[in-house]
Protein backbone atom coordinates (compact mmCIF):
# COMPACT_ATOMS: atom_id res chain seq x y z
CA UNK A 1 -13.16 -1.00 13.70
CA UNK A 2 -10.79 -1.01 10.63
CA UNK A 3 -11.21 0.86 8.11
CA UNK A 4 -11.72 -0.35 4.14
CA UNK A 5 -10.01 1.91 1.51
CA UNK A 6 -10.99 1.76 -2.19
CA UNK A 7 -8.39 2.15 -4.96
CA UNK A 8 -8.79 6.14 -5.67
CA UNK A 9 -8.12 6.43 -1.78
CA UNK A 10 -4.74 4.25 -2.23
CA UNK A 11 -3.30 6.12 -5.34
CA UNK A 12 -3.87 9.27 -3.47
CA UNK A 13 -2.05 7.95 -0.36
CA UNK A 14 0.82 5.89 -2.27
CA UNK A 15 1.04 8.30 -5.11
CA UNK A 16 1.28 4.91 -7.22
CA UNK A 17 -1.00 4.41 -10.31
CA UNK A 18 -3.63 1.20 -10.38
CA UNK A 19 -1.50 -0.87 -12.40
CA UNK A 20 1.55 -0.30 -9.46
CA UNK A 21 -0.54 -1.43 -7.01
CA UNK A 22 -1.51 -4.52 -8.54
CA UNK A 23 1.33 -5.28 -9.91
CA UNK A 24 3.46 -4.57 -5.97
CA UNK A 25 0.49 -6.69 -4.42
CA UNK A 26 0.73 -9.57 -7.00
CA UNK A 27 4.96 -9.76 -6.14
CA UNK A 28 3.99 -9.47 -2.66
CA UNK A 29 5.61 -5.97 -1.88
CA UNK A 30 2.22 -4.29 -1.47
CA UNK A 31 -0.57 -5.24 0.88
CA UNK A 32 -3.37 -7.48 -1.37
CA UNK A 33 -6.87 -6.41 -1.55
CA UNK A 34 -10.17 -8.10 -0.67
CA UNK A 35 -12.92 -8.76 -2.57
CA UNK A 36 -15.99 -6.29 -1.51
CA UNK A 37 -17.98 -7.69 -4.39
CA UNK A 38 -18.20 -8.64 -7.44
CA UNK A 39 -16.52 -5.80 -8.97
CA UNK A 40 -15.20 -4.04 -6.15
CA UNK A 41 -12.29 -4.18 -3.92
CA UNK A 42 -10.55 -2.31 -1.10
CA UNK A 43 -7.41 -1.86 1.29
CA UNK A 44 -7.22 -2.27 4.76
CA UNK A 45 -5.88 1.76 5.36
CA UNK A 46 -4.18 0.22 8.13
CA UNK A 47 -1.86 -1.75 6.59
CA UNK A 48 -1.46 1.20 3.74
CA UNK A 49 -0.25 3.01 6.68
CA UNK A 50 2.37 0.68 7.62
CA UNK A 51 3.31 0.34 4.15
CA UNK A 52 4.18 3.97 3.68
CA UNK A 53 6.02 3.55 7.19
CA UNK A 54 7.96 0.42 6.20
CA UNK A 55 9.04 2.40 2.76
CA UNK A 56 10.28 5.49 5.14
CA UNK A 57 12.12 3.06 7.96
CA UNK A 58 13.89 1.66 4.50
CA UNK A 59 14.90 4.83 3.18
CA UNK A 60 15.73 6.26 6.75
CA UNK A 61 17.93 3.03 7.76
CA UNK A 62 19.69 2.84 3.77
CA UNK A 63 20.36 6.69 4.86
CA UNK A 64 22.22 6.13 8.47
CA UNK A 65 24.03 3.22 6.60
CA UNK A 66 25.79 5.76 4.38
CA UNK A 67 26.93 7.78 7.32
């Protein structure tokens, strides 16, 4: 079963504030959010996870390149 995140749960995982997230998601460089509700909306911590783990491969394959 996957697992549904809210936005206090994704700050404290990313580090990034609210308006970040948004604004990464609405560029496309963040995973988007569905609609719980009306006025509520989560993350699927799954793909937060592979975020984070995209973000290191990056930094990890920019840092072999300088070698």
């Amino acid at each position: 079963m996957k697992k549904i995140v809210k936005i206090n749960a994704v700050k404290q995982q990313t580090h990034l504030s609210v308006a970040s997230i948004y604004r990464l998601a609405k560029q496309g460089d963040f995973p988007k959010q569905m609609k719980l509700g009306v006025r509520a909306s989560g993350w699927l911590q799954s793909e937060i996870v592979d975020w984070i783990q995209s973000r290191l491969n990056d930094r990890d394959s920019k840092i072999e390149g300088d070698n």
